[in-house]
Protein backbone atom coordinates (compact mmCIF):
# COMPACT_ATOMS: atom_id res chain seq x y z
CA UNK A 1 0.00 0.00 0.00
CA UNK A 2 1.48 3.03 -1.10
CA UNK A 3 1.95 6.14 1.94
CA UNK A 4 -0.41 8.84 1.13
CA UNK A 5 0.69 12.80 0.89
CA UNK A 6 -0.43 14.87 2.29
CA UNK A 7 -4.03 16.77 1.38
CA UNK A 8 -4.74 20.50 1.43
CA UNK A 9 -7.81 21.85 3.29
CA UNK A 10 -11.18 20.88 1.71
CA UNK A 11 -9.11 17.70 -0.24
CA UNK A 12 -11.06 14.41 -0.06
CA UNK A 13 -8.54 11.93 1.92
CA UNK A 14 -7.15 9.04 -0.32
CA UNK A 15 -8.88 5.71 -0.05
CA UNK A 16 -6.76 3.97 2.24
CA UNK A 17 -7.41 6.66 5.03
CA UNK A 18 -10.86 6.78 4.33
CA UNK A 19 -10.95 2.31 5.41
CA UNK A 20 -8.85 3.27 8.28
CA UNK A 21 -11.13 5.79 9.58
CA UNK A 22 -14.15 3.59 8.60
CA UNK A 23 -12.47 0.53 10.63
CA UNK A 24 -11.23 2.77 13.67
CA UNK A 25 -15.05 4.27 13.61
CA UNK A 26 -15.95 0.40 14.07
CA UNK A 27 -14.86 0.02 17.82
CA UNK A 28 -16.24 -3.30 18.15
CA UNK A 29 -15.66 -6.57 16.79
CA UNK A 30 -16.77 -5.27 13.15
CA UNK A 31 -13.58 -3.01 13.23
CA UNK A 32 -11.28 -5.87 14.28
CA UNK A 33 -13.01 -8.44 11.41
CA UNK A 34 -12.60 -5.87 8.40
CA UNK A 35 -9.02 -4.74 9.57
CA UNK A 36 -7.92 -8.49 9.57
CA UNK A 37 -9.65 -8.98 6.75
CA UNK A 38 -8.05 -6.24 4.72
CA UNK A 39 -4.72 -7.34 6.25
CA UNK A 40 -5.40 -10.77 4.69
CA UNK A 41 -6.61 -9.25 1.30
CA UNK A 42 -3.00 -7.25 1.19
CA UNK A 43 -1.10 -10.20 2.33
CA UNK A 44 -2.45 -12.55 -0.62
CA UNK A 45 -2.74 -9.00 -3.45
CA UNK A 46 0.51 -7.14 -2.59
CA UNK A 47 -0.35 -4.80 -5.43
CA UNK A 48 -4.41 -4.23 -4.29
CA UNK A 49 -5.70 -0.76 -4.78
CA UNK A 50 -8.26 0.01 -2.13
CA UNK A 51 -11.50 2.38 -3.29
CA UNK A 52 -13.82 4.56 -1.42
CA UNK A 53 -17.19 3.94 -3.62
CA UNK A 54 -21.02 4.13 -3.30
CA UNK A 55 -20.85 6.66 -0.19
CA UNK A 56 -18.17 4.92 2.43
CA UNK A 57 -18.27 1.51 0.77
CA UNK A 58 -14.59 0.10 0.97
CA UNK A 59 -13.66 -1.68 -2.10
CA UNK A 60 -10.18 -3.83 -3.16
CA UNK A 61 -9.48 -4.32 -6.91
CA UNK A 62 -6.93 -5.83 -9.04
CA UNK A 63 -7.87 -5.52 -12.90
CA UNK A 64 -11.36 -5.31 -11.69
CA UNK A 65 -13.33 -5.61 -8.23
CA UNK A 66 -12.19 -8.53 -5.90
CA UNK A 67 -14.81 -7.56 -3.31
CA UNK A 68 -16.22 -4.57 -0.83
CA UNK A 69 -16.14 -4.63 2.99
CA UNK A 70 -19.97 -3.58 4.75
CA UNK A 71 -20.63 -4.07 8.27
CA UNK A 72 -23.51 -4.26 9.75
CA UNK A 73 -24.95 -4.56 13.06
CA UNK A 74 -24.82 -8.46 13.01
CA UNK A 75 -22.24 -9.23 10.45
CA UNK A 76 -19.17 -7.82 8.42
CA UNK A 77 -19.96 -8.71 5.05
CA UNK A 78 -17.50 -9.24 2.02
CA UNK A 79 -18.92 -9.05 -1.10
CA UNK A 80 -17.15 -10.67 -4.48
CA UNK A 81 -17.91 -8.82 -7.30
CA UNK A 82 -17.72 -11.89 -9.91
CA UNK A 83 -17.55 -14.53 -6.59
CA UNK A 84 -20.12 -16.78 -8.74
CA UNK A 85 -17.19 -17.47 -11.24
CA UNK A 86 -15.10 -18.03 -8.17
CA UNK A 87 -13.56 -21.86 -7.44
CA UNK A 88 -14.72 -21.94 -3.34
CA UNK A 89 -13.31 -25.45 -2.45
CA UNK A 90 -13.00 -24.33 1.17
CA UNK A 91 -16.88 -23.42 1.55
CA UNK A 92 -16.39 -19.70 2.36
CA UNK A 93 -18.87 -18.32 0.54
CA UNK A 94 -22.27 -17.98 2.79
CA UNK A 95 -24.17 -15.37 1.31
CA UNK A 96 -25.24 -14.28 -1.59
CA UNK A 97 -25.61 -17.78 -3.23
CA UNK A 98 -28.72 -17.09 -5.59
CA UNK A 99 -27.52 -14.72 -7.28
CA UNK A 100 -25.37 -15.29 -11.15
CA UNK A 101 -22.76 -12.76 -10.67
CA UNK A 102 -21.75 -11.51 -6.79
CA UNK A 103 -21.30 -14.52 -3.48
CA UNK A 104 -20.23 -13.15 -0.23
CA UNK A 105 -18.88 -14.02 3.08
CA UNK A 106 -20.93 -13.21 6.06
CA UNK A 107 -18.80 -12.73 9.26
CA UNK A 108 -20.78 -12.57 12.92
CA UNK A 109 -19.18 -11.95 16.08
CA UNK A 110 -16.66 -14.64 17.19
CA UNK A 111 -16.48 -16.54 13.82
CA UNK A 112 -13.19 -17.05 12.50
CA UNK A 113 -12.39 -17.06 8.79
CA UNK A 114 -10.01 -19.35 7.84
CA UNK A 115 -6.97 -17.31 6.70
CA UNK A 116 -4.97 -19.41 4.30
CA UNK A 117 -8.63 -20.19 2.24
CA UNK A 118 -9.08 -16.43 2.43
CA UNK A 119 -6.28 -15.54 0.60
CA UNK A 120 -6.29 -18.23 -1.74
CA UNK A 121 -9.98 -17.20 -2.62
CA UNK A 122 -8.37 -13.09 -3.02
CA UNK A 123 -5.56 -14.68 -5.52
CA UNK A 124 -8.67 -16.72 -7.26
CA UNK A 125 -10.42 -13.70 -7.93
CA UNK A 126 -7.39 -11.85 -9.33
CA UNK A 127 -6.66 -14.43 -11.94
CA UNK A 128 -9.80 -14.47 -13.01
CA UNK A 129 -10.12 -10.71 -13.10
CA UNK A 130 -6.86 -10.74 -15.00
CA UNK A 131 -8.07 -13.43 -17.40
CA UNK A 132 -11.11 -11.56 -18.01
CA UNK A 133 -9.39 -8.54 -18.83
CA UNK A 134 -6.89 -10.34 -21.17
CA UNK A 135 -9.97 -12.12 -23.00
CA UNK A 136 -11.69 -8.31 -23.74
CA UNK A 137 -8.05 -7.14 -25.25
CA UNK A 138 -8.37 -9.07 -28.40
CA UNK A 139 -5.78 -8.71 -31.07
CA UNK A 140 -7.06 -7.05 -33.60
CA UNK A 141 -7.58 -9.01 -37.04
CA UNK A 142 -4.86 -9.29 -39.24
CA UNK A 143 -4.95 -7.08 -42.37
CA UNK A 144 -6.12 -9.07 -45.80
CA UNK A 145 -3.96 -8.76 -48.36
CA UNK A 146 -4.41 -5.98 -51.32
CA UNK A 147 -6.23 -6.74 -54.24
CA UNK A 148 -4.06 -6.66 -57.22
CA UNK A 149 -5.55 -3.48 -59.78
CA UNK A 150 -8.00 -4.66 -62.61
CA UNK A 151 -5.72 -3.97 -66.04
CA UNK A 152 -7.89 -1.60 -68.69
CA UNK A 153 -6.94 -2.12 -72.48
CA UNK A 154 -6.75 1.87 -72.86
């Protein structure tokens, strides 16, 4: 995570303050779960870029979303964007389950996540954001040959 400068007066903070206000705000055990959490995220992305979006919603990405961080009174929820697409052999995925695109991981108070299955599920989603991304780059068609000019008997 790269330090942040400083901002003049009036400056929106960068993103990475903004989650470490958010967590510190948190002084429960929601604060502790999403710290850990994006502790784990960094530890398994080293190059993650964190985003402030939709109004205080943290967000990770790598070539895309990997997932956002809520909390809410009875869980810390994280959110994959494209978690349907996801390989899950550990089981972490708890929420979210109808839907065709987004799976999440609820969190309640004094549940454990297992760490190493974590991460492997961050580096998961960052192939497959990176494989998506390669797929929409196509190489662009190679050019057909000119047409040799028609003779005229002139």
């Amino acid at each position: 995570m790269k330090k942040a400068e400083a901002k003049a007066p009036g400056e929106a903070l960068p993103a990475s303050e903004l989650i470490t206000e958010k967590i510190a705000g948190l002084a429960d055990w929601r604060g502790a779960t999403l710290a850990r959490m994006r502790k784990l995220i960094h530890q398994a992305d080293a190059e993650v870029v964190e985003e402030w979006k939709w109004m205080g919603t943290p967000v990770w990405s790598h070539d895309g979303i990997i997932c956002t961080g809520e909390s809410y009174k009875s869980a810390v929820k994280l959110t994959f964007a494209k978690g349907a697409s996801l390989k899950d052999p550990a089981g972490l995925f708890n929420a979210s389950l109808d839907g065709n695109m987004r799976r999440a991981i609820d969190i309640h108070e004094g549940e454990e996540v297992d760490a190493a299955a974590f991460e492997a599920l961050i580096r998961e989603a960052v192939a497959f954001n990176g494989a998506s991304r390669q797929a929409k780059a196509k190489p662009a068609k190679p050019a057909k040959p000119a047409k040799p000019a028609k003779k005229t008997n002139a």
